[in-house]
Protein backbone atom coordinates (compact mmCIF):
# COMPACT_ATOMS: atom_id res chain seq x y z
CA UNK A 1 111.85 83.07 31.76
CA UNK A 2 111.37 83.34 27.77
CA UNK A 3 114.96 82.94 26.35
CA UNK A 4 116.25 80.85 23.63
CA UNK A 5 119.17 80.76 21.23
CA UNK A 6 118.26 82.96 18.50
CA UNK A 7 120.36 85.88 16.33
CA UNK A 8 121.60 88.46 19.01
CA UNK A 9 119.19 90.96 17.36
CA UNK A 10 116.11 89.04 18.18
CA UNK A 11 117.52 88.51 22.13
CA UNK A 12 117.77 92.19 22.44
CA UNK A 13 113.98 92.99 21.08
CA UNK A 14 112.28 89.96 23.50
CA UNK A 15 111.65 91.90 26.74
CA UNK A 16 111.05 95.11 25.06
CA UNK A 17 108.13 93.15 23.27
CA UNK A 18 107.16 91.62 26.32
CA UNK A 19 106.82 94.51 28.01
CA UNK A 20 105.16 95.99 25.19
CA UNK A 21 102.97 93.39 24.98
CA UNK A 22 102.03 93.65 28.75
CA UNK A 23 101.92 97.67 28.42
CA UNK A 24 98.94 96.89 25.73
CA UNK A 25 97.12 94.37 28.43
CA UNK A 26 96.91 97.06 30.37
CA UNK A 27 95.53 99.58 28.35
CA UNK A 28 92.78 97.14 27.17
CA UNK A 29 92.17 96.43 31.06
CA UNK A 30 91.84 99.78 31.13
CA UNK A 31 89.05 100.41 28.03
CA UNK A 32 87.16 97.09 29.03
CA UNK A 33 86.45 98.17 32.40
CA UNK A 34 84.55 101.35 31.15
CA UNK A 35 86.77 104.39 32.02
CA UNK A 36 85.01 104.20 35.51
CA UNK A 37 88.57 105.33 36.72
CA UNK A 38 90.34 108.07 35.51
CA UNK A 39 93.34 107.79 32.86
CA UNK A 40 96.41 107.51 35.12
CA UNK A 41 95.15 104.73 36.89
CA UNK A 42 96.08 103.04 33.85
CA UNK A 43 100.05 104.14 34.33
CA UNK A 44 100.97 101.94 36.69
CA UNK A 45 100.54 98.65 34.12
CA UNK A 46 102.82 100.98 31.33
CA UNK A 47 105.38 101.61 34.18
CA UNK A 48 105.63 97.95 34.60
CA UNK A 49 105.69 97.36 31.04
CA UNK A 50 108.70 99.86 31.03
CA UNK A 51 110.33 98.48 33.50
CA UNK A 52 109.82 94.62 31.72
CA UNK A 53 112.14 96.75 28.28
CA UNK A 54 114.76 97.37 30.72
CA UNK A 55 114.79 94.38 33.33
CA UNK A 56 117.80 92.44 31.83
CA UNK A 57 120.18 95.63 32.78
CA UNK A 58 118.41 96.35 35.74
CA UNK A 59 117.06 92.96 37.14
CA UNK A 60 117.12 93.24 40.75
CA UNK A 61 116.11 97.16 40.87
CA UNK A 62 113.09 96.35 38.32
CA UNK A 63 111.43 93.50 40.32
CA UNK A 64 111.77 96.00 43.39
CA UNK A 65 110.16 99.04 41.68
CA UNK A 66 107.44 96.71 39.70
CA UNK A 67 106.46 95.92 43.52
CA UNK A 68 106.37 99.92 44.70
CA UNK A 69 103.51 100.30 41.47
CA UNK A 70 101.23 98.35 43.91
CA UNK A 71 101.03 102.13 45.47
CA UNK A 72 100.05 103.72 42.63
CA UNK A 73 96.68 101.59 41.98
CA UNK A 74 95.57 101.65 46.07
CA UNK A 75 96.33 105.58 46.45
CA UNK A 76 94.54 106.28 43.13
CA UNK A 77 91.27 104.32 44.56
CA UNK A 78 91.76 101.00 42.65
CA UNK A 79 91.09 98.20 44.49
CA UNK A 80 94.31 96.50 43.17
CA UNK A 81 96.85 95.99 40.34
CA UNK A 82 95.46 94.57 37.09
CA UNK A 83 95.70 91.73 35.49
CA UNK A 84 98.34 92.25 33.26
CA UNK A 85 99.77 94.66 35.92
CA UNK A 86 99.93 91.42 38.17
CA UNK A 87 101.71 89.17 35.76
CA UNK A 88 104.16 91.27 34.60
CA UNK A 89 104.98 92.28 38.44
CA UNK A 90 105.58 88.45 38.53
CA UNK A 91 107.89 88.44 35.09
CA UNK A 92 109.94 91.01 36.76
CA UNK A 93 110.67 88.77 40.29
CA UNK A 94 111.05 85.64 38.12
CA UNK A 95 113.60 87.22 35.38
CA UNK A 96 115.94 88.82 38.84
CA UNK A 97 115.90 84.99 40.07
CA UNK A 98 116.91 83.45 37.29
CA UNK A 99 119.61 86.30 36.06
CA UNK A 100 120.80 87.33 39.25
CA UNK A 101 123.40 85.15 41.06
CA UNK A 102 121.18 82.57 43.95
CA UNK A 103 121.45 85.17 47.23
CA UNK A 104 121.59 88.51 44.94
CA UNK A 105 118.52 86.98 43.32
CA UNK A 106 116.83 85.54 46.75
CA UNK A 107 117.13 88.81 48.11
CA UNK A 108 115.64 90.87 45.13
CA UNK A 109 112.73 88.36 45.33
CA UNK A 110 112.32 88.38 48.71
CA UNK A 111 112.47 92.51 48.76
CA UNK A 112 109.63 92.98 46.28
CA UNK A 113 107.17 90.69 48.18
CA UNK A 114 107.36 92.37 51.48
CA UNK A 115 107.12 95.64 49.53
CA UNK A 116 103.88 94.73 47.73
CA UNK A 117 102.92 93.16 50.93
CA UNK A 118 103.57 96.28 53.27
CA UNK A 119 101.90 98.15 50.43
CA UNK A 120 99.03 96.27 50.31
CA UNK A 121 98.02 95.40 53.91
CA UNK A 122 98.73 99.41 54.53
CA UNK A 123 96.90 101.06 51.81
CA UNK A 124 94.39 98.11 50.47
CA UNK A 125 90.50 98.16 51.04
CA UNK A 126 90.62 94.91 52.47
CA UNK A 127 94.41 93.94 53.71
CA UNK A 128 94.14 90.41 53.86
CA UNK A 129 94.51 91.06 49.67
CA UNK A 130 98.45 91.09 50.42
CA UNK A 131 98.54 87.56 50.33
CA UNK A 132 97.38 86.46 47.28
CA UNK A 133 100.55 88.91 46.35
CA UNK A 134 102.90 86.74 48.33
CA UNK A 135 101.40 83.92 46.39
CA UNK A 136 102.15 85.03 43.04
CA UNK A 137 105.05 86.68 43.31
CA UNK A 138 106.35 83.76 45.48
CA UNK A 139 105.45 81.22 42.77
CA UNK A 140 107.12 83.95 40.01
CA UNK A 141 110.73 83.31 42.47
CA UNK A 142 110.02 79.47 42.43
CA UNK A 143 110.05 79.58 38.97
CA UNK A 144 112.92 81.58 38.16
CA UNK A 145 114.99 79.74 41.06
CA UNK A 146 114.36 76.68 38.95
CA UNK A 147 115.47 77.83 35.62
CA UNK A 148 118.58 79.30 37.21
CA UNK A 149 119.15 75.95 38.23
CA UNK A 150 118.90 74.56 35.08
CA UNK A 151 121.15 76.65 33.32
CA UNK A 152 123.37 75.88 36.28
CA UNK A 153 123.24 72.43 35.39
CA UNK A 154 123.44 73.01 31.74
CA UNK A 155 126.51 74.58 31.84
CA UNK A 156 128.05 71.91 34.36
CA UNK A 157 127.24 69.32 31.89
CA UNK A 158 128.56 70.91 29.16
CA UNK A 159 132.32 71.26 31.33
CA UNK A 160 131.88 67.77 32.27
CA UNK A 161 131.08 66.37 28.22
CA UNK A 162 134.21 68.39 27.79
CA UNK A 163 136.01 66.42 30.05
CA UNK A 164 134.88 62.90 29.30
CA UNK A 165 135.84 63.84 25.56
CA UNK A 166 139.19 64.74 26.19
CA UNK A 167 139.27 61.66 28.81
CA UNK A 168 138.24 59.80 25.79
CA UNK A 169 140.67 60.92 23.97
CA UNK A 170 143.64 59.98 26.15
CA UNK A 171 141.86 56.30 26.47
CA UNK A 172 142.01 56.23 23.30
CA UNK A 173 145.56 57.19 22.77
CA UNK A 174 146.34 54.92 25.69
CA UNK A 175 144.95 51.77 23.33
CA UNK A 176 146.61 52.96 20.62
CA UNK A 177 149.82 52.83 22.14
CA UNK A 178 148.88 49.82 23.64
CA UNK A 179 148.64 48.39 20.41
CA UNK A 180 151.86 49.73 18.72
CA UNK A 181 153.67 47.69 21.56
CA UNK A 182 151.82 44.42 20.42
CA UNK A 183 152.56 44.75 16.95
CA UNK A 184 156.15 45.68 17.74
CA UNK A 185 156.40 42.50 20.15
CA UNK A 186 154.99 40.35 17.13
CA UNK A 187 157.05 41.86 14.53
CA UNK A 188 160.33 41.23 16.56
CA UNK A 189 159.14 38.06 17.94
CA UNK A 190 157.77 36.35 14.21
CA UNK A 191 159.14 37.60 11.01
CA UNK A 192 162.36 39.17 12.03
CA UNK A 193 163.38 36.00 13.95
CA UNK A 194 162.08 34.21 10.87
CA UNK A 195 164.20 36.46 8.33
CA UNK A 196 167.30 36.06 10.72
CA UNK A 197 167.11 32.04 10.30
CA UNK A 198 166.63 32.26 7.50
CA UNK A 199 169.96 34.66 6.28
CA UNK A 200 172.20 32.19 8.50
CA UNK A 201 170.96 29.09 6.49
CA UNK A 202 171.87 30.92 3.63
CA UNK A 203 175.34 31.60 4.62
CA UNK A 204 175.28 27.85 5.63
CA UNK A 205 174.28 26.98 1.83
CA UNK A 206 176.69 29.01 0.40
CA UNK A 207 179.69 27.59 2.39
CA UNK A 208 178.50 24.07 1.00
CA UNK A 209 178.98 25.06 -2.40
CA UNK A 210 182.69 26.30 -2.98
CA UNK A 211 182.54 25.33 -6.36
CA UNK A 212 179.71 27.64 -7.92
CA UNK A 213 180.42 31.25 -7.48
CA UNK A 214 177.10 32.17 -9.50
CA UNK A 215 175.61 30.25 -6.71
CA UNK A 216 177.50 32.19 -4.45
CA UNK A 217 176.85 35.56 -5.66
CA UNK A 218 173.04 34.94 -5.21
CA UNK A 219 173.40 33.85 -1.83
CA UNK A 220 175.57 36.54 -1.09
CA UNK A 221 173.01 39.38 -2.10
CA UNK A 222 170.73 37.28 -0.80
CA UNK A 223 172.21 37.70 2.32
CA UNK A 224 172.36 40.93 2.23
CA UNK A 225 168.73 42.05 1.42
CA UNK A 226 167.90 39.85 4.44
CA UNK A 227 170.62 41.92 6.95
CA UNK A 228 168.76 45.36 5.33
CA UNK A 229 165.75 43.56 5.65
CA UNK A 230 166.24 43.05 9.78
CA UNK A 231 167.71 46.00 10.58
CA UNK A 232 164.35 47.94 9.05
CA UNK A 233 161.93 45.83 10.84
CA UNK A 234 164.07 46.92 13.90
CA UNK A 235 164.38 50.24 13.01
CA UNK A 236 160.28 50.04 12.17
CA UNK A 237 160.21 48.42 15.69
CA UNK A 238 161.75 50.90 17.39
CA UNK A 239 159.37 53.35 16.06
CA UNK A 240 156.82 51.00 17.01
CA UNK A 241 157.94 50.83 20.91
CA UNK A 242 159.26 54.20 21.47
CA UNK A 243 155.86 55.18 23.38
CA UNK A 244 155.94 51.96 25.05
CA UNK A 245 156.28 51.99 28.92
CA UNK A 246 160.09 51.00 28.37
CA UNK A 247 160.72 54.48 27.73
CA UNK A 248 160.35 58.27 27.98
CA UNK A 249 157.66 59.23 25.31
CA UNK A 250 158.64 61.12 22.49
CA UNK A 251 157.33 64.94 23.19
CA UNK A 252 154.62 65.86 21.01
CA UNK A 253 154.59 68.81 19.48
CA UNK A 254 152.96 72.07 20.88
CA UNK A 255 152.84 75.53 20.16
CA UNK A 256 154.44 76.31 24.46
CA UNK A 257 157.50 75.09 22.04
CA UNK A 258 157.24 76.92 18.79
CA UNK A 259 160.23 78.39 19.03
CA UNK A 260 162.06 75.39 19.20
CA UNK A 261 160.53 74.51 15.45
CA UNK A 262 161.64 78.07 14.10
CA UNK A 263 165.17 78.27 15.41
CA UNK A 264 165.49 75.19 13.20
CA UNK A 265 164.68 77.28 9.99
CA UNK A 266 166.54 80.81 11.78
CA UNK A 267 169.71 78.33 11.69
CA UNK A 268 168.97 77.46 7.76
CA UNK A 269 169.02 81.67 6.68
CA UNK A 270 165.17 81.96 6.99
CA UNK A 271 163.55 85.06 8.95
CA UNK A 272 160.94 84.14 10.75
CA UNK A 273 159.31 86.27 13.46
CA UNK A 274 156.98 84.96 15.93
CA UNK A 275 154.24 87.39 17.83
CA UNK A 276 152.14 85.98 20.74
CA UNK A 277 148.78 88.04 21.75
CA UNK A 278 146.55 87.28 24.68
CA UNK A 279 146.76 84.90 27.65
CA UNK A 280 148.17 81.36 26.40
CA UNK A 281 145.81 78.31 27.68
CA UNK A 282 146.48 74.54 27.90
CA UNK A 283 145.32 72.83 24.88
CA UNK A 284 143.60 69.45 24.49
CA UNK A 285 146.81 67.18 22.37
CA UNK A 286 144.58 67.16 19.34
CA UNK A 287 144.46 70.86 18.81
CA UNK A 288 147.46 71.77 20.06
CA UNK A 289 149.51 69.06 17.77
CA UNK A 290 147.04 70.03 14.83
CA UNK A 291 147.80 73.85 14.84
CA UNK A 292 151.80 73.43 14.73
CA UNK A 293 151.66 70.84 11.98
CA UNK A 294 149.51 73.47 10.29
CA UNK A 295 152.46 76.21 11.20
CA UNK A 296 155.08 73.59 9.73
CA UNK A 297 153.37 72.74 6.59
CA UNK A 298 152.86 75.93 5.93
CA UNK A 299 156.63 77.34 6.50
CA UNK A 300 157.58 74.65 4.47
CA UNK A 301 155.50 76.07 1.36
CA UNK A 302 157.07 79.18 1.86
CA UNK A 303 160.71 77.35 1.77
CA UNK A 304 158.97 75.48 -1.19
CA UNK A 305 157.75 78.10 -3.49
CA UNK A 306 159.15 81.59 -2.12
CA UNK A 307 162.58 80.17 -1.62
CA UNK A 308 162.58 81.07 2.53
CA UNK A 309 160.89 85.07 2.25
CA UNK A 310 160.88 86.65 5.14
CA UNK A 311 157.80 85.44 7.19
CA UNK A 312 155.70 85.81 10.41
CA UNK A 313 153.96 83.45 12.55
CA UNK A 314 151.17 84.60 14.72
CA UNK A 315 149.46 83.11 16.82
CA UNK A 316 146.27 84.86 18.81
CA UNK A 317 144.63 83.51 21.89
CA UNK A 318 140.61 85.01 22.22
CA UNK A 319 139.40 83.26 24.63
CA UNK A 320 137.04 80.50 23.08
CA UNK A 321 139.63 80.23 20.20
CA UNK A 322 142.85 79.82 19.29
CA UNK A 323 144.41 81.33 15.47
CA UNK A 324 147.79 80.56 14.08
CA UNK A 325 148.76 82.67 11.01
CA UNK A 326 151.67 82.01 8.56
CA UNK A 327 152.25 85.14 6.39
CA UNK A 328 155.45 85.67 4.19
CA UNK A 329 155.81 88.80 2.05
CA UNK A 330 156.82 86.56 -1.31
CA UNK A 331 159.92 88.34 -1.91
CA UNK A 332 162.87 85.19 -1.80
CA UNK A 333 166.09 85.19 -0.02
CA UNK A 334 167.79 82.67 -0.98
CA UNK A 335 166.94 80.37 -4.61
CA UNK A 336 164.01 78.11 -3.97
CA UNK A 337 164.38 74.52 -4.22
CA UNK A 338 162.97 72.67 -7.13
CA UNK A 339 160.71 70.33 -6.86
CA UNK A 340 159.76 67.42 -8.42
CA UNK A 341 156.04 67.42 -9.17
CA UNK A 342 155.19 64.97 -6.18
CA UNK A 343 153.98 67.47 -3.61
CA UNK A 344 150.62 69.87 -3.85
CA UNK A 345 148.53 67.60 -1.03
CA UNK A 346 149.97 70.52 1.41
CA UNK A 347 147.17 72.32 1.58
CA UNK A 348 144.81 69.12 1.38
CA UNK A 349 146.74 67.94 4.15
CA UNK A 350 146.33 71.32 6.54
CA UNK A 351 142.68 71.45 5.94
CA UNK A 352 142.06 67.68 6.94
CA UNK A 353 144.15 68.11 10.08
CA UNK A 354 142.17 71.45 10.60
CA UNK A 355 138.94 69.71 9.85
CA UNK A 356 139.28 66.63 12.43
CA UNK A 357 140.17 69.28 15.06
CA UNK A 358 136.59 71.39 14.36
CA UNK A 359 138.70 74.52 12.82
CA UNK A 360 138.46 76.59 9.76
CA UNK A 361 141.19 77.26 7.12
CA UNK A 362 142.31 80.68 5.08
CA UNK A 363 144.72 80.60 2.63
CA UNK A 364 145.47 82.92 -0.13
CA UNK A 365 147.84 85.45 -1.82
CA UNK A 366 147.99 88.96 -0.18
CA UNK A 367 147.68 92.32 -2.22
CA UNK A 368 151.40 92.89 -3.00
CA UNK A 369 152.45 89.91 -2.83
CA UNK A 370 152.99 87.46 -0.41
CA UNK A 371 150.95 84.48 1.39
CA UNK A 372 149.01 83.58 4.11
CA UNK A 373 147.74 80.32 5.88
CA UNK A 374 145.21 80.90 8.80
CA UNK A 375 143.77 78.40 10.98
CA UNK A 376 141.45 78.95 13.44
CA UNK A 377 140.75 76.06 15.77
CA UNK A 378 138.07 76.28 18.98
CA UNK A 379 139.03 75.97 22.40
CA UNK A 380 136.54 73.53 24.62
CA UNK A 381 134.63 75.02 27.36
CA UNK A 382 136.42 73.10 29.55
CA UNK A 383 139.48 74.89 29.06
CA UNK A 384 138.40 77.99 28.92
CA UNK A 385 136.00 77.71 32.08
């Protein structure tokens, strides 16, 4: 059945063209044949060409009525439905198979042919002409049968690329961790076993020389930067391992636990309001992480350069996507910190995070003051199906 993934304007106009297209066959038919019949012997190809305009609201009630036409041509006196009559008979069967769910779409099918069959072996000149309607009406189903199955397929595919990417992604993670644990066992294992000898043959040397407290003081700081130097590869290591299989993972952030993240400011002096629309879904880790680091780095802007104004976090579930909105209204409640010149990657930093998880970014001053950070990120088909 024609359809392909052009502007919405151009999928409105195709079966209205098609059926104007078939409504002209007709009328040339018509003309060609030399008027031998009269003028609305010619109607039944425009009602099928009507019918073609309004087939994808109508599909199953279309390929039925395209089917009665076959009454119009016998009782007029032709000996059968045109050409173009024919084909667009079989457009109508073959577009209520392929749109219509596989029994609602059998049965429409199945319907029209013994119409244009009763029709024809009752009214025809010679009856045996109902079969070569079976035929192409029947072929018109097989068709349509077949792209519905394709687009059946399609879509599972789609669901199931969905799901080996987000598989992928936990495999990935999985290695990753995997990893962290190796480096952490070699860290602990090498250099800070290393660093510890050596700090205790220090100690050694400086108790061999009583009689040089230069000496001494070295040694001593030495000592010292190797202790600091330990307990930060430990500290490092801990990081390293606290994902390993020793122990309960960290939680990672998500935005089922936003609150938690605000009450944090709310217990510094800083409104902030949080509004939830629409029906909350399970995001993949990568989007779900990404949109409340987004939320963070943006709250901490406001703490930044509005000194903590009253702000609002939104965030709006639609379906195949997923917004988070940080707006403040720029007037400051309490003095803003200063700042020392190091930061302005903020808003580098949101749209890279926004970037890797296929989103868009919107930031800007608001008319009256005020700011706003929106991030829209997608939400797989998987999820949503």
């Amino acid at each position: 059945m024609p359809r392909w993934t052009g502007s919405p304007t151009a999928r409105r106009l195709l079966w209205p063209a098609v059926g104007g297209l078939v409504g002209a066959l007709s009328l040339a038919e018509w003309l060609l044949e030399g008027l031998e019949h009269s003028l609305p012997l010619a109607t039944p190809g425009v009602l099928v060409a009507a019918l073609l305009a309004v087939c994808p609201r109508l599909p199953a009630a279309a390929a039925v009525l395209g089917a009665l036409t076959v009454a119009v041509n016998l009782l007029g006196g032709a000996p059968g439905p045109g050409g173009a009559q024919l084909v667009g008979m079989g457009l109508l069967v073959g577009h209520a198979t392929a749109a219509l769910p596989a029994r609602r779409g059998a049965v429409a099918a199945a319907v029209a042919m013994v119409v244009a069959t009763v029709l024809g072996s009752l009214l025809a000149p010679n009856p045996w002409e109902s079969i070569f309607y079976v035929l192409v009406l029947g072929a018109a189903a097989a068709v349509g049968s077949l792209v519905a199955q394709s687009r059946r397929r399609a879509a599972e595919l789609q669901v199931l690329a969905a799901r080996l990417a987000e598989q992928q992604e936990a495999v990935a993670a999985s290695a990753a961790v995997a990893e962290r644990a190796r480096i952490a066992r070699e860290v602990h294992d090498s250099v800070a076993h290393s660093v510890s000898v050596m700090v205790l043959q220090m100690g050694g040397l400086r108790r061999l020389l009583p009689d040089h407290p230069e000496a001494q003081d070295v040694l001593r700081g030495l000592e010292r930067l190797g202790r600091e130097a330990v307990d930060e590869m430990r500290r490092v290591v801990g990081i390293l391992r606290e994902q390993d299989g020793g122990g309960a993972p960290a939680p990672q952030p998500s935005l089922s636990r936003l609150d938690a993240v605000l009450d944090e400011l709310r217990a510094g002096g800083m409104p902030v309001e949080l509004a939830v629309s629409g029906q909350p879904l399970e995001l993949p880790q990568l989007v779900d992480v990404s949109a409340v680091r987004v939320v963070q780095e943006a709250l901490s802007n406001v703490v930044r350069h509005a000194g903590a104004a009253a702000t609002c976090v939104r965030v709006d579930w639609a379906g195949d996507r997923v917004a988070v909105t940080v707006t403040d209204d720029g007037r400051a409640r309490v003095p803003a910190p200063r700042t020392d010149g190091s930061g302005g990657h903020g808003q580098l930093h949101m749209r890279e995070r926004v970037a890797v998880a296929g989103g868009t970014l919107e930031v800007g001053p608001l008319r009256g003051g005020g700011y706003r950070v929106r991030a829209t990120f997608p939400v797989p088909v998987a999820v949503t199906a």
